[in-house]
N, C-alpha and C. Protein backbone atom coordinates (compact mmCIF):
# COMPACT_ATOMS: atom_id res chain seq x y z
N UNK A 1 114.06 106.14 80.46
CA UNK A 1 113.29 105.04 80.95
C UNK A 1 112.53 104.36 79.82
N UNK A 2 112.18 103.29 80.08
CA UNK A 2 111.14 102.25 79.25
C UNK A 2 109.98 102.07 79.27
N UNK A 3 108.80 101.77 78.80
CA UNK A 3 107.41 101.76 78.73
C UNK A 3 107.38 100.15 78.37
N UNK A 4 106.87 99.05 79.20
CA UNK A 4 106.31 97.44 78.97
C UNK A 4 105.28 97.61 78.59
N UNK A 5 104.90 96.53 77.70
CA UNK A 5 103.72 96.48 77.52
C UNK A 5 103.15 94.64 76.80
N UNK A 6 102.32 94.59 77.49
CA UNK A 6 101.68 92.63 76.63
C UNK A 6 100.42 93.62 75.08
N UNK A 7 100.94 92.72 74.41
CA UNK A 7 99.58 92.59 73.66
C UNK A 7 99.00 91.43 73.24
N UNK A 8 97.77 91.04 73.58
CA UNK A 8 97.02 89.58 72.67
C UNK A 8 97.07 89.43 71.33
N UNK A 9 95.74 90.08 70.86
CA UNK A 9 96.05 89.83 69.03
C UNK A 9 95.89 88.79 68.41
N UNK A 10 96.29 89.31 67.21
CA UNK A 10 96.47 87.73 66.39
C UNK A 10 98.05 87.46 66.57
N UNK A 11 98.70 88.83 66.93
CA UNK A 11 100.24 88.18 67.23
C UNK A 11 100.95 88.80 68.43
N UNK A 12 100.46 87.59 69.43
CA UNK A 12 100.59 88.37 70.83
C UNK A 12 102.21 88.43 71.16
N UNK A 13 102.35 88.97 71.91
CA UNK A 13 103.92 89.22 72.31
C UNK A 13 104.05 90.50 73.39
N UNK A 14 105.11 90.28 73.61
CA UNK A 14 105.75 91.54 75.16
C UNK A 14 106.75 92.58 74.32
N UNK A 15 106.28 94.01 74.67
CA UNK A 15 107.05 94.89 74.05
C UNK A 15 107.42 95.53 74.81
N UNK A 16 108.57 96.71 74.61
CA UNK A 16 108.86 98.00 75.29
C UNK A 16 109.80 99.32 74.28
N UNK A 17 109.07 100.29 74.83
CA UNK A 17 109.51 101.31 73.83
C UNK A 17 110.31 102.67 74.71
N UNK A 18 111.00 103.54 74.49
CA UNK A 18 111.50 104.45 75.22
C UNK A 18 110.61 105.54 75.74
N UNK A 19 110.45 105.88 76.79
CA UNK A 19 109.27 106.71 77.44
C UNK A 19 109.74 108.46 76.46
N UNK A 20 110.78 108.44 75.48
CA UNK A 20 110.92 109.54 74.94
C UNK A 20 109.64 109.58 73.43
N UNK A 21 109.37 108.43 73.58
CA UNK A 21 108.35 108.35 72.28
C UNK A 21 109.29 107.87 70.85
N UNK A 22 110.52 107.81 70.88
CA UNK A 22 110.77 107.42 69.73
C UNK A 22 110.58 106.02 69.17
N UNK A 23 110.43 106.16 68.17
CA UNK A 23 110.24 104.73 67.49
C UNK A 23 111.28 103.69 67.61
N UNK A 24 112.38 104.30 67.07
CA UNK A 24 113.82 103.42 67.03
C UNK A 24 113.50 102.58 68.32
N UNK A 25 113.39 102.97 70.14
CA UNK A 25 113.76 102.28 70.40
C UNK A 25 112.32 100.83 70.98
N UNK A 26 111.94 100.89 70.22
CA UNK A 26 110.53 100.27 70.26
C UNK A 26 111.36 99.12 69.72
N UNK A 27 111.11 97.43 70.77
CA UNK A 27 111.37 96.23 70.47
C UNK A 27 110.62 95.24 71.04
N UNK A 28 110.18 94.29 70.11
CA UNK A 28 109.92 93.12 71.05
C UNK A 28 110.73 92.05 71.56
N UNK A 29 109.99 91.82 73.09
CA UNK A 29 111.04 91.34 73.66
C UNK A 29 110.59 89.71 73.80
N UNK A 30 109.41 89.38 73.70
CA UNK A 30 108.91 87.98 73.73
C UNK A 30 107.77 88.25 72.49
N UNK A 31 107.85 86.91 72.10
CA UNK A 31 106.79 86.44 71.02
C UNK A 31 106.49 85.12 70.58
N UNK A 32 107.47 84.48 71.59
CA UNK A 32 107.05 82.53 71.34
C UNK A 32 106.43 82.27 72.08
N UNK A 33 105.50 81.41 72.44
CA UNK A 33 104.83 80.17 73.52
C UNK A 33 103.75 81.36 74.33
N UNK A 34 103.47 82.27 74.08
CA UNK A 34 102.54 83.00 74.39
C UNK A 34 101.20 83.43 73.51
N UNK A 35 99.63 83.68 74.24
CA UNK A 35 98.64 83.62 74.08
C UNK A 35 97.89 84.76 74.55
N UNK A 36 98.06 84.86 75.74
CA UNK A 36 97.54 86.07 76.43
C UNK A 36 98.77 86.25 77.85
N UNK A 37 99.50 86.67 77.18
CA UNK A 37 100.19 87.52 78.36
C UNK A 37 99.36 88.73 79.11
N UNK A 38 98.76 88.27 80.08
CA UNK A 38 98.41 89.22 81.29
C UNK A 38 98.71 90.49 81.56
N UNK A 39 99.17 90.01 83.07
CA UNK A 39 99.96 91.33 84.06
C UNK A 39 101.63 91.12 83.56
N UNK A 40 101.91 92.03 84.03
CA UNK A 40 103.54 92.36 83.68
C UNK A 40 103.95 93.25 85.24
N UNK A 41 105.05 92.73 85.74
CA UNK A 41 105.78 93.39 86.93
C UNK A 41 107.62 93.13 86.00
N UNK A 42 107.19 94.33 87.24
CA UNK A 42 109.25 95.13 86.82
C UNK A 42 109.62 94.52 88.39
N UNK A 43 110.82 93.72 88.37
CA UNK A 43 111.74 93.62 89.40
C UNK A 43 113.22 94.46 89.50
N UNK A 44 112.85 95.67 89.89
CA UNK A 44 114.28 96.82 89.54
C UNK A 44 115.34 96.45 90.16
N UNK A 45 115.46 95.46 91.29
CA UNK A 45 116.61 94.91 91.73
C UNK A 45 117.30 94.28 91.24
N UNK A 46 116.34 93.08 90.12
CA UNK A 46 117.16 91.89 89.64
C UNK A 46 117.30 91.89 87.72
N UNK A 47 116.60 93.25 87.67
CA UNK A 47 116.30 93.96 86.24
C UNK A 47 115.81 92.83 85.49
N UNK A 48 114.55 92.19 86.15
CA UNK A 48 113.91 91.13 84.94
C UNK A 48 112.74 91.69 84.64
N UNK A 49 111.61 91.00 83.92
CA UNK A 49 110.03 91.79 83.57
C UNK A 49 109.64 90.21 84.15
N UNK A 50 108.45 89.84 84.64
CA UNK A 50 108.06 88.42 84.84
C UNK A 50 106.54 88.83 84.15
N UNK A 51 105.57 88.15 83.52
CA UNK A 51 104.50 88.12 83.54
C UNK A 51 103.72 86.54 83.71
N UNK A 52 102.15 86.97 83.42
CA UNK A 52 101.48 85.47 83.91
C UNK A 52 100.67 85.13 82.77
N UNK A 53 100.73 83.88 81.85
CA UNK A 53 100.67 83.52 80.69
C UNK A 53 99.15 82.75 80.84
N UNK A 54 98.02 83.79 81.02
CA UNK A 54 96.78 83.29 81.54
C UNK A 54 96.36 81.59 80.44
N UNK A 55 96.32 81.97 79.30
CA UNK A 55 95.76 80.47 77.96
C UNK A 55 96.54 79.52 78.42
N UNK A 56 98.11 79.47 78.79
CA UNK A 56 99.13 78.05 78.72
C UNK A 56 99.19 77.73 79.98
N UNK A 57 98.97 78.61 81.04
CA UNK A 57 99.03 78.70 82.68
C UNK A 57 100.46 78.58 83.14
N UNK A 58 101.45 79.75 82.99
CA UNK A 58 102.66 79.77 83.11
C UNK A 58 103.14 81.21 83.79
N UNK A 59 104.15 81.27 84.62
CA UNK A 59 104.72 82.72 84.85
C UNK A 59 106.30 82.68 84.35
N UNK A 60 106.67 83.48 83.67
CA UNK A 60 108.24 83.36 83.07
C UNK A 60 108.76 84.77 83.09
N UNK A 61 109.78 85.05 83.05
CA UNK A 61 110.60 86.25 83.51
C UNK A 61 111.70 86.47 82.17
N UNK A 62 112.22 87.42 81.69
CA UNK A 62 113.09 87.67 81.08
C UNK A 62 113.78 88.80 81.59
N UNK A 63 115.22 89.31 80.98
CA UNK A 63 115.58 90.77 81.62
C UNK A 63 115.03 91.92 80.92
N UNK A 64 115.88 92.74 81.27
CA UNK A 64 115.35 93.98 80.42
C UNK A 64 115.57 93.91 78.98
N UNK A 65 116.03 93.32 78.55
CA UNK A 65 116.95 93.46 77.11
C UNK A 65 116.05 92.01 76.43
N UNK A 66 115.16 91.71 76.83
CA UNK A 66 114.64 90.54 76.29
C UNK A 66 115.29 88.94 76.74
N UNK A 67 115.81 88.81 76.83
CA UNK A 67 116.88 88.05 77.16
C UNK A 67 116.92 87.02 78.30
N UNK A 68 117.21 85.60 78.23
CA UNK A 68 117.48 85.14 79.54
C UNK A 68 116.49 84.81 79.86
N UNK A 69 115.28 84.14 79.38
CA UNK A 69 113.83 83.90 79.62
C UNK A 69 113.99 82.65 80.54
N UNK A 70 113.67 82.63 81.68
CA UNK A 70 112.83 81.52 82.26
C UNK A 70 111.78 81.27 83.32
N UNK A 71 111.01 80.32 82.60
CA UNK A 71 109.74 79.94 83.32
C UNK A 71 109.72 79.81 84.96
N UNK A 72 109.45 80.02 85.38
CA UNK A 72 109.31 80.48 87.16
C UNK A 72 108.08 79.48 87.34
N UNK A 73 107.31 79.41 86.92
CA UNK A 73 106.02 78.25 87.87
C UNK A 73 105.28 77.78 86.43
N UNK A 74 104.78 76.56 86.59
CA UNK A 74 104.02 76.09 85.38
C UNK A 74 102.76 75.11 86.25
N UNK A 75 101.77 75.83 85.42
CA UNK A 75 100.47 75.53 86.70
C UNK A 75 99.74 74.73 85.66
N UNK A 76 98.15 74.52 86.14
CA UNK A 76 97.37 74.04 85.29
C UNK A 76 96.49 74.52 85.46
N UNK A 77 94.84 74.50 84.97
CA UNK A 77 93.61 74.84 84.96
C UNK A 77 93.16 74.70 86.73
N UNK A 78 93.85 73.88 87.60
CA UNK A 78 93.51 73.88 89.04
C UNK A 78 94.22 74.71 89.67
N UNK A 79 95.69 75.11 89.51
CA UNK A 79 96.47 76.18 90.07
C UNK A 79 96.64 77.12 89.69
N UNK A 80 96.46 77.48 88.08
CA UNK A 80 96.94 78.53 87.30
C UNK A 80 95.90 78.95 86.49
N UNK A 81 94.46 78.72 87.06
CA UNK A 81 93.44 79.09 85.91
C UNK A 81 93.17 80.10 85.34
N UNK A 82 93.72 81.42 85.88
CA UNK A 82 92.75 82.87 85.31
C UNK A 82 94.12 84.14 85.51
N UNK A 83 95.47 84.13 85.93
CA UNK A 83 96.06 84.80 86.31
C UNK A 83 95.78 85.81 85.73
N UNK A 84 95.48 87.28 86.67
CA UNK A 84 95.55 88.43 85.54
C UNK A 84 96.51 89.36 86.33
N UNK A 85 96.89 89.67 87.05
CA UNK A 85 97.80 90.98 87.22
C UNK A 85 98.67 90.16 87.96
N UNK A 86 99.86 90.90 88.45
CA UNK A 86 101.66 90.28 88.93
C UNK A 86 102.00 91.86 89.59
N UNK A 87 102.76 91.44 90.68
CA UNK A 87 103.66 92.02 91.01
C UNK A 87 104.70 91.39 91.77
N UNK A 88 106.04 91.91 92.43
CA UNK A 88 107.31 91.26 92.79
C UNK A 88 107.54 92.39 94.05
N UNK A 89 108.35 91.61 95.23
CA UNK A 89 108.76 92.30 95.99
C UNK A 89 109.64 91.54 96.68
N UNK A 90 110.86 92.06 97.00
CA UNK A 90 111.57 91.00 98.02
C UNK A 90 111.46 89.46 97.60
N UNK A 91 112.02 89.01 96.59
CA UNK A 91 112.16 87.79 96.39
C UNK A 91 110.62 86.97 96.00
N UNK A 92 109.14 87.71 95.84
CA UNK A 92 108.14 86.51 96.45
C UNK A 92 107.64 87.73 95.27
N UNK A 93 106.15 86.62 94.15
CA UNK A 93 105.96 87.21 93.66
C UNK A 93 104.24 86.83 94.01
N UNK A 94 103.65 87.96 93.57
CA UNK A 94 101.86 88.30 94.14
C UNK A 94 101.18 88.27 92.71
N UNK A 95 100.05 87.43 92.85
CA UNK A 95 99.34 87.34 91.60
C UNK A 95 97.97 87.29 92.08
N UNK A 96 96.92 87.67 91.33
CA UNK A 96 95.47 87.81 91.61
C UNK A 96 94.96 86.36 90.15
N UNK A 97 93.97 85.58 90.87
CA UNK A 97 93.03 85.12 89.65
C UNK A 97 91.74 85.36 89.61
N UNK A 98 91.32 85.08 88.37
CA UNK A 98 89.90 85.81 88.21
C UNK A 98 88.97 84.39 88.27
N UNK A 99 89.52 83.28 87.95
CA UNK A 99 88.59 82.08 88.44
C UNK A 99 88.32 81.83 90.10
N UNK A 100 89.87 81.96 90.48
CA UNK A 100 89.60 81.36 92.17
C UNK A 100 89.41 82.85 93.47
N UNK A 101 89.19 83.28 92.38
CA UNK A 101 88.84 84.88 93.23
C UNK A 101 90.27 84.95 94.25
N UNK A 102 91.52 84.70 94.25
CA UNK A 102 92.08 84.77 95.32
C UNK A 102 93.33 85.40 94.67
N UNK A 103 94.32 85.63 96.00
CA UNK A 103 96.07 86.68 96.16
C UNK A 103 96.49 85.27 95.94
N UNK A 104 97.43 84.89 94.97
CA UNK A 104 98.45 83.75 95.11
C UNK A 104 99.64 84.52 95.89
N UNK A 105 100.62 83.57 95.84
CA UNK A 105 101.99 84.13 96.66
C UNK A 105 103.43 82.74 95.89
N UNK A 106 103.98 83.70 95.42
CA UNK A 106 104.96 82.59 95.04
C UNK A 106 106.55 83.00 95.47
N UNK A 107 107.38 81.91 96.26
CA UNK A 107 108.20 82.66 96.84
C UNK A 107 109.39 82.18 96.07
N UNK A 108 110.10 83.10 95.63
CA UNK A 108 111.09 82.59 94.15
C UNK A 108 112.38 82.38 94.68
N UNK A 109 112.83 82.44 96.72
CA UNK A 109 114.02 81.85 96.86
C UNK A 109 113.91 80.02 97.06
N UNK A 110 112.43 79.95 97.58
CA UNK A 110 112.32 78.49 97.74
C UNK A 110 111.56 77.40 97.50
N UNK A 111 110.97 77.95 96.00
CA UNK A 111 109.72 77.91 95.60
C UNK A 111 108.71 77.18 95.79
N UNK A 112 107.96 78.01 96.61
CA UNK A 112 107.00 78.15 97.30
C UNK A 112 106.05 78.31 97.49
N UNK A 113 104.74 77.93 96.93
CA UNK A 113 103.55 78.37 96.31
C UNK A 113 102.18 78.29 97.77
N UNK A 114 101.73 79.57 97.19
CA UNK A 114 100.40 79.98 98.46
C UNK A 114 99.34 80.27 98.18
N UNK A 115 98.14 79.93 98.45
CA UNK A 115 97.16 81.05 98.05
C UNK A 115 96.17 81.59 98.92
N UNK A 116 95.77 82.87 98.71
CA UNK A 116 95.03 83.25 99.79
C UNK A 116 93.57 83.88 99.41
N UNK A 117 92.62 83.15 99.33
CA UNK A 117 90.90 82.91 99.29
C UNK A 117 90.59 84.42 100.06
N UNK A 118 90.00 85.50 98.91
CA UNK A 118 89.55 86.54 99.06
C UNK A 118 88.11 86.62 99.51
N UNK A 119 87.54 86.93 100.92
CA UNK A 119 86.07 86.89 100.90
C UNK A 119 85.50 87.79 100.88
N UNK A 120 84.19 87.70 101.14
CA UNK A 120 83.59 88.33 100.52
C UNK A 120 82.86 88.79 99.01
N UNK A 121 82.44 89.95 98.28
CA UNK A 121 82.04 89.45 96.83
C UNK A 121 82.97 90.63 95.94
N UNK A 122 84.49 90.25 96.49
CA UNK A 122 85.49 91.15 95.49
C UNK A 122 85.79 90.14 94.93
N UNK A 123 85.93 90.74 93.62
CA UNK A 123 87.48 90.33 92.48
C UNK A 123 88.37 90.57 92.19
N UNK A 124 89.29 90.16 92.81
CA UNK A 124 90.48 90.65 92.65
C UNK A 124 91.28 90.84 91.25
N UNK A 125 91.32 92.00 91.28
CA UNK A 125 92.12 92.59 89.78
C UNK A 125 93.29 92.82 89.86
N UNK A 126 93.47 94.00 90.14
CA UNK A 126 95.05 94.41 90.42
C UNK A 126 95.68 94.04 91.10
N UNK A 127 96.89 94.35 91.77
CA UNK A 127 97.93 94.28 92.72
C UNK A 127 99.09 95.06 92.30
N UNK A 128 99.43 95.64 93.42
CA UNK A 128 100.96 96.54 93.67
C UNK A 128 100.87 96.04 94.76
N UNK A 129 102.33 96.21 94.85
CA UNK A 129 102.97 96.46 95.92
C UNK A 129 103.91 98.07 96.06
N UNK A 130 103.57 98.38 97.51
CA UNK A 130 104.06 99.95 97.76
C UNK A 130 105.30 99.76 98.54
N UNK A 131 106.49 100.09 98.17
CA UNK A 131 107.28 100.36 99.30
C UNK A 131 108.33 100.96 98.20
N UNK A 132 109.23 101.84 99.19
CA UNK A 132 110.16 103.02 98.90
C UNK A 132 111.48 101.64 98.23
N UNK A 133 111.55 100.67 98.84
CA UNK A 133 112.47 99.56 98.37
C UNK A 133 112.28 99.46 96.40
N UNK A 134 110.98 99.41 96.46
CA UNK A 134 110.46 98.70 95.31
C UNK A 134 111.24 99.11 94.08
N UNK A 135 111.40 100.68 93.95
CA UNK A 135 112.20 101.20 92.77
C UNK A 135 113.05 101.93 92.91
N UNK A 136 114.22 101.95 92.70
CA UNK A 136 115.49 102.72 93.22
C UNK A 136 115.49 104.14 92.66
N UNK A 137 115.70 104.96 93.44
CA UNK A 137 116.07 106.77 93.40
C UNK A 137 117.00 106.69 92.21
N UNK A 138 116.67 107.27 91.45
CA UNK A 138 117.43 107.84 89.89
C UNK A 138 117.36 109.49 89.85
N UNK A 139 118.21 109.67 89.46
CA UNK A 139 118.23 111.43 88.71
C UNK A 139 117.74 111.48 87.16
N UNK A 140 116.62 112.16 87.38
CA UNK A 140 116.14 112.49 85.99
C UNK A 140 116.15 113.68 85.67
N UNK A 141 116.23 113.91 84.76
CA UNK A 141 116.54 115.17 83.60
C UNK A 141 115.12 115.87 84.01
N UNK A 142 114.15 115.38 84.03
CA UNK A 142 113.08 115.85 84.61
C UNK A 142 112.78 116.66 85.75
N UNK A 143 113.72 116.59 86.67
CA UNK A 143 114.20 117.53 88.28
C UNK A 143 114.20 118.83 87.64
N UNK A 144 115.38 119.03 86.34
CA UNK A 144 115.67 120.21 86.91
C UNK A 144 114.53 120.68 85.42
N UNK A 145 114.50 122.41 85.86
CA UNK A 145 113.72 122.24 84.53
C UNK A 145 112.16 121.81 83.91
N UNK A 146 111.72 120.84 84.58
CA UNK A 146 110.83 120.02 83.79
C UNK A 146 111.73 119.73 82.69
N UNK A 147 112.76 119.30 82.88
CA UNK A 147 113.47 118.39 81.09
C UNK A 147 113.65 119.27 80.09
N UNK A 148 113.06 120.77 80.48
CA UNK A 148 112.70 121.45 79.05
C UNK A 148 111.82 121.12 78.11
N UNK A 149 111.22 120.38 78.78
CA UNK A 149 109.44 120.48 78.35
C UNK A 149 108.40 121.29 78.83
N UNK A 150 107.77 121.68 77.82
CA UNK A 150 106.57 122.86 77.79
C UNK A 150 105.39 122.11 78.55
N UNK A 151 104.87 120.49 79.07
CA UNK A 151 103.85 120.40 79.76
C UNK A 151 104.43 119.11 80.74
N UNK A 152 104.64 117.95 79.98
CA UNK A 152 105.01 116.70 80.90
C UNK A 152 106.26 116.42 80.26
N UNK A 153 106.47 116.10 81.46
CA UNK A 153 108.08 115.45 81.36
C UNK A 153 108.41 114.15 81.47
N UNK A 154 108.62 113.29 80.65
CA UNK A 154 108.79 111.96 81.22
C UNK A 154 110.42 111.41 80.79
């Protein structure tokens, strides 16, 4: 398996490295037109990464392999002001902002844009989504054994 990850910086960009720890397979997979890449969601169905490009106000998707990048919604300071976390489920993707306190909803068969005004005095940070759909049953080396590792197995 793979480990995603955004970093800001002075040289922001989207990475991923092999959950075995080796270096080799450590690559970046984005590093143009980005500022503060956000949240990051895995779509295991359609094997893309999408994140939400809080400074330019953009959400864009690539696959696993880096590859195949395109922009999915391009907002502005009124629609797209603060995005910080993402997730994907069934075609429609869920985003939290930290300006309009609210759940966006973007539906990526017909694109479709929603938002839904959180009350009360939360801020919405995170988001998952839970369901058994979300990530497909794999056999890992990890079942049997613990992997033949002495504490964690990943």
């Amino acid at each position: 398996g793979f480990m995603f990850w955004s970093d800001w910086g002075d040289y922001p960009k989207i990475e991923k490295c092999g959950m075995n720890g080796d270096p080799s397979t450590r690559q970046i997979l984005v590093e143009s037109d980005l500022i503060w890449p956000n949240g990051l969601t895995l779509d295991y169905t359609e094997q893309r990464l999408y994140w939400v490009e809080a400074q330019l106000s953009y959400i864009a998707s690539i696959d696993f392999d880096g590859k195949n990048r395109k922009t999915v919604f391009v907002g502005d300071k009124s629609d797209l002001p603060q995005p910080f976390a993402i997730s994907v489920f069934s075609n429609v993707l869920y985003w939290t902002d930290w300006d309009t306190k609210s759940l966006n909803i973007y539906n990526l068969t017909n694109d479709d844009k929603g938002r839904l005004k959180i009350k009360g005095k939360i801020d919405p940070m995170d988001i998952k989504v839970f369901d058994p759909g979300r990530q497909p049953a794999l056999k890992s080396a990890c079942q049997e054994n613990n992997g033949g590792c002495s504490h964690i197995c990943l």
